[in-house]
Protein backbone atom coordinates (compact mmCIF):
# COMPACT_ATOMS: atom_id res chain seq x y z
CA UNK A 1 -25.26 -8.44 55.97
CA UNK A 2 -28.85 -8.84 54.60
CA UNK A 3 -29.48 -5.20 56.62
CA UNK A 4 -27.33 -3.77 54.36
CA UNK A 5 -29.37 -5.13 50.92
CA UNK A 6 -32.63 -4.51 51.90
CA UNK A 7 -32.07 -0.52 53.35
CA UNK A 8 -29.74 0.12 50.54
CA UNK A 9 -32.41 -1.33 48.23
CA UNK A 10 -33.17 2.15 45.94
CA UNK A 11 -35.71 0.21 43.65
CA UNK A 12 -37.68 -2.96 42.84
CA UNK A 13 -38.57 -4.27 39.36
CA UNK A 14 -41.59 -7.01 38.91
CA UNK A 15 -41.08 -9.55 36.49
CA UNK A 16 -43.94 -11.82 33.99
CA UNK A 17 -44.38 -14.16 37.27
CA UNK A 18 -44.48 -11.79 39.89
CA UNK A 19 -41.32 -11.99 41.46
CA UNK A 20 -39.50 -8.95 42.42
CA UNK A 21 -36.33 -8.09 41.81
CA UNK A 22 -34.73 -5.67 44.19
CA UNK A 23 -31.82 -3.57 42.81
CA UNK A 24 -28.73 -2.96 45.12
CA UNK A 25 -25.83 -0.28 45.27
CA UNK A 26 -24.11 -2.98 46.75
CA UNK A 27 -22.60 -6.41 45.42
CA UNK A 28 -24.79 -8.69 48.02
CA UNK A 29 -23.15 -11.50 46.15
CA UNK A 30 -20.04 -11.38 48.74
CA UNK A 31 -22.19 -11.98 51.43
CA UNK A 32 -25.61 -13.98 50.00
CA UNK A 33 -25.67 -17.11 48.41
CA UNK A 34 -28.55 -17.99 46.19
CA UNK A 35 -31.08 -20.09 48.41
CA UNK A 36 -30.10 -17.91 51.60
CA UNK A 37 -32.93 -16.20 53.72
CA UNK A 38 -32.60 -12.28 53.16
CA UNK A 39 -34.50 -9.69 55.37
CA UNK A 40 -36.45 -7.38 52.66
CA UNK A 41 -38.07 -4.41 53.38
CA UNK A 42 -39.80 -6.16 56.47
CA UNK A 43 -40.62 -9.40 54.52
CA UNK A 44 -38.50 -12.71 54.51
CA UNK A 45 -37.77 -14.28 51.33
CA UNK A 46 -35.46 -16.75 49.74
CA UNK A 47 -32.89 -15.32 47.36
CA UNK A 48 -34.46 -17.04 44.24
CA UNK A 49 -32.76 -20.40 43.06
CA UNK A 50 -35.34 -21.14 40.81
CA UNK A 51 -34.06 -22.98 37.44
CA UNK A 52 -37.72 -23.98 35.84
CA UNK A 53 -39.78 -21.15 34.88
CA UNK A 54 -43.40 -20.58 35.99
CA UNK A 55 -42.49 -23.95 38.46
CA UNK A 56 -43.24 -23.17 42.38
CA UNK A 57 -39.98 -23.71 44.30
CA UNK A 58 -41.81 -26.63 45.64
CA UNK A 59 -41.48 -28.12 42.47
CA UNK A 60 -38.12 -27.14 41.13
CA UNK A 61 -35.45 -29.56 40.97
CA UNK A 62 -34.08 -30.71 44.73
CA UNK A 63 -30.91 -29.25 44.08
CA UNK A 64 -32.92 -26.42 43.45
CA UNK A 65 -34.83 -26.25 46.43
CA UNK A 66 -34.29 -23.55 49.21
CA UNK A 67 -32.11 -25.47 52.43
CA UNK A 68 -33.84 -25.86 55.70
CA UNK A 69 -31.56 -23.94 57.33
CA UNK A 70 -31.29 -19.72 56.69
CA UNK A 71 -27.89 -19.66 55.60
CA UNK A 72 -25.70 -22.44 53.68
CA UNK A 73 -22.32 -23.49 53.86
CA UNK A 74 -21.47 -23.75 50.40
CA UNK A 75 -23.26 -22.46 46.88
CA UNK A 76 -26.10 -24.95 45.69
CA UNK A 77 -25.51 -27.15 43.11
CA UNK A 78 -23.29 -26.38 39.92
CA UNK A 79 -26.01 -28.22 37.53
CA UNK A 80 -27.83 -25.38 38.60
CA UNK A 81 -25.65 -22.70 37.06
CA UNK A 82 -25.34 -25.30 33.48
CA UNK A 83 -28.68 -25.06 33.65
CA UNK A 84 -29.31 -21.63 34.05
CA UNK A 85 -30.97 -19.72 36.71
CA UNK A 86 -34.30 -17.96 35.43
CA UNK A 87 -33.38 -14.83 37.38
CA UNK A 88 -30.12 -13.01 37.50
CA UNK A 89 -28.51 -12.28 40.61
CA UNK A 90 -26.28 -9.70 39.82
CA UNK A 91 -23.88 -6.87 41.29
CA UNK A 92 -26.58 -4.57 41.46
CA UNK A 93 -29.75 -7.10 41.49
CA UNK A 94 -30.99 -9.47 44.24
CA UNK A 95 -33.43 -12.45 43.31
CA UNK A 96 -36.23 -12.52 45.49
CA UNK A 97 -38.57 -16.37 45.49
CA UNK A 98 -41.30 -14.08 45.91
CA UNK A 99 -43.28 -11.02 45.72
CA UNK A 100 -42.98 -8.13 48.02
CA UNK A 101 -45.81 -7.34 50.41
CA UNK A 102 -47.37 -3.73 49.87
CA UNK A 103 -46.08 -2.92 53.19
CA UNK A 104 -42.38 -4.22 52.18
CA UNK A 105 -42.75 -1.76 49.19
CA UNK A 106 -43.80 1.29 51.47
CA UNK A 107 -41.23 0.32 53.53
CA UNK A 108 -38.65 0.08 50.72
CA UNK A 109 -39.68 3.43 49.40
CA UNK A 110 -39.04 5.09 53.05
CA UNK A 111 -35.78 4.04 52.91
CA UNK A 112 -34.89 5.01 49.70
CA UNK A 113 -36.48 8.53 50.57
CA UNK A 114 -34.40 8.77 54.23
CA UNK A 115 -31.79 7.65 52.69
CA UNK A 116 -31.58 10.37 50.27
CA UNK A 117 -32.15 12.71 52.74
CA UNK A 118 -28.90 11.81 55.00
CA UNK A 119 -27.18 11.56 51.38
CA UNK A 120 -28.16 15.17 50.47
């Protein structure tokens, strides 16, 4: 549930390129694949499946590349995991292929404030 990731997203993390990383309190690994379309913070992106660094996704590998579709049915390409992804997608981190909007990031921080407040 890519709701879940993106309004229990409690902070984001740029990295040299300029792709965010969005930490979780949730594992979105049991529901996300890498390549998958995930809702962030009003924004679409691509959990990143990037295996080149400072290469556009246009020009990664093809079993690199993002699938047409939103979701897949299986994980991408093992090669891809030899090879090594250049951004960790972790229990508590979520790839994005891109960087987040100034409005995603205003809308990320709202959450993480309302949030507290029905935590409190």
């Amino acid at each position: 549930n890519t709701s879940n990731t993106s309004s229990n997203s409690n902070n984001t993390s740029n990295s040299n390129d300029g792709t965010y990383m969005v930490e979780t309190d949730t594992d979105a690994r049991k529901q996300i694949r890498r390549g998958e379309a995930v809702w962030v913070g009003g924004q679409w992106f691509r959990v990143s499946s990037a295996v080149r660094e400072g290469v556009p996704l246009s020009e990664q590998p093809a079993r690199a590349q993002a699938p047409p579709s939103v979701s897949l049915q299986k994980d991408l390409s093992k090669k891809n995991e030899q090879d090594g992804y250049i951004r960790p997608f972790t229990t508590d981190r979520l790839p994005l292929d891109g960087s987040l909007s100034k409005t995603a990031m205003t809308n990320l921080n709202n959450a993480k404030e309302a949030r507290a407040k029905l935590v409190a």
